[in-house]
Structure formats: C-alpha cells, structure tokens
Protein backbone atom coordinates (compact mmCIF):
# COMPACT_ATOMS: atom_id res chain seq x y z
CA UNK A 1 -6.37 -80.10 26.69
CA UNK A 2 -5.81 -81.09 22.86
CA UNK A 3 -6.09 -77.59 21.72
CA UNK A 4 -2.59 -76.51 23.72
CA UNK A 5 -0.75 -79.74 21.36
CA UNK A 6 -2.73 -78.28 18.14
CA UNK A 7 -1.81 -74.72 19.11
CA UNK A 8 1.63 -75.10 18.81
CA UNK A 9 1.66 -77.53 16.08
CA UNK A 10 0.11 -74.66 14.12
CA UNK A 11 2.22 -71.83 15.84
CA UNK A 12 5.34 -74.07 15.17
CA UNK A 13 4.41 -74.89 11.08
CA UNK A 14 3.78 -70.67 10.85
CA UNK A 15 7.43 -70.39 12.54
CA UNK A 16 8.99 -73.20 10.18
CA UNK A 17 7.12 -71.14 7.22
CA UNK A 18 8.11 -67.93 7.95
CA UNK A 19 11.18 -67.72 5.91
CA UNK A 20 10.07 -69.11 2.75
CA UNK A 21 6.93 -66.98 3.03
CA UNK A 22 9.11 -63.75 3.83
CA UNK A 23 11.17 -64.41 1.06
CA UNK A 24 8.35 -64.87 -1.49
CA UNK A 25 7.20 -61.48 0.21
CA UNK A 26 9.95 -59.53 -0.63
CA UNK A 27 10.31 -61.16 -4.38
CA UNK A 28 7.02 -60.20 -5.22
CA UNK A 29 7.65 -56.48 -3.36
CA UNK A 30 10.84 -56.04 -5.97
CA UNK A 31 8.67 -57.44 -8.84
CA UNK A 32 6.46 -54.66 -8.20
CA UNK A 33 9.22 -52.07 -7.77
CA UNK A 34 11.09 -53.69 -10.88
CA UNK A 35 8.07 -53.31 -13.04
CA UNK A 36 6.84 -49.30 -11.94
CA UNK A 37 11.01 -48.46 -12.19
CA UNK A 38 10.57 -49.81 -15.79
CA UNK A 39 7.53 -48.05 -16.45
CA UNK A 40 8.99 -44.78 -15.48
CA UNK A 41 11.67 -45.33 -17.93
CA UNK A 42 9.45 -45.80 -20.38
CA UNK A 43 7.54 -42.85 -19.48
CA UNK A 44 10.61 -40.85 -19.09
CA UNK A 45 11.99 -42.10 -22.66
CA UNK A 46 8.77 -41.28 -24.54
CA UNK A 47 8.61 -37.79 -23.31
CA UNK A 48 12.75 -37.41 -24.65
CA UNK A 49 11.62 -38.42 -28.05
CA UNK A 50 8.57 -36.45 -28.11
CA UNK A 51 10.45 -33.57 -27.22
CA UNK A 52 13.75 -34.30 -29.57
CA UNK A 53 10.97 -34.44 -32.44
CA UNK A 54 9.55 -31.18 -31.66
CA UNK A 55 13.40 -29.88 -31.57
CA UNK A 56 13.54 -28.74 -27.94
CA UNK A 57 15.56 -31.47 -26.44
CA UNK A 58 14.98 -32.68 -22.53
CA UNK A 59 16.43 -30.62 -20.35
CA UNK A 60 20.25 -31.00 -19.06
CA UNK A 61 20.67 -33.22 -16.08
CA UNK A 62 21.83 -32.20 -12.65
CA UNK A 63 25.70 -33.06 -12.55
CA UNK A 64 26.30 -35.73 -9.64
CA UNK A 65 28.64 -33.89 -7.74
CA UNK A 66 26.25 -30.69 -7.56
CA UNK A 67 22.81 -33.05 -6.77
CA UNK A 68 25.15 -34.63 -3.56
CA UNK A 69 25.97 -30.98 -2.32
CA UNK A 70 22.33 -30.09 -2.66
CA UNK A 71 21.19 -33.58 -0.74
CA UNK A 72 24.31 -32.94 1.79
CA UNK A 73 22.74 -29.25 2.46
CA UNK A 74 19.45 -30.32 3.05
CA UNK A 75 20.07 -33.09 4.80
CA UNK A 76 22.17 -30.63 7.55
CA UNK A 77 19.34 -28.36 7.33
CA UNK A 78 16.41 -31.21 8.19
C-alpha cells in the first residue's frame, strides 16, 4: 500500500519538473542548431574567399521573389 503514496510522489515531482526540464531541452536543441548554422557560415564564407582568390567569384544568388515562385510552384505541385 506505500508504493501507490510513493508512486505519485514521484509521478507528481516528474509533472512539477517537466517545464524546467522541457525548457532546458529546447535551449540545448537551439545551441546545437545555433552552433551547425554558424558552422555552415563559416563553411560557406571560406569557400567565397577561396573562390574570389582564384578570380571566379561565388555564384549569383537566387533573387527572393523568384526562389518564393519556385517554393509556391512546388509546393502546388506536392
């Protein structure tokens, strides 16, 4: 009969925790995404320079209003 009282002590600590845990969950999830964002960048700048010094420039990007008709297109298509 003590285990049902210890149950939902336990059960009712995990409940109480939940938030604080969740949100220590999701800072460490955007940490993560922070830090492989920033290593793209890096990536991404590294390759610009390389190919600035070799004189052939990155390629031009895709102007906004042409990459949302392509995503509008192919979202209609999907």
């Amino acid at each position: 009969m003590s285990l049902m009282p210890r149950a939902l002590t336990r059960l009712g600590r995990r409940v109480l925790e939940w938030p604080t845990t969740a949100q220590e969950q999701a800072r460490r999830n955007a940490m993560v995404a922070a830090t492989a964002c920033a290593e793209r960048r890096a990536d991404r700048e590294e390759v610009e320079r390389f190919l600035t010094a070799r004189g052939e420039g990155p390629a031009a990007p895709t102007p906004p209003e042409v990459a949302e008709r392509d995503d509008d297109a192919s979202a209609r298509h999907a």
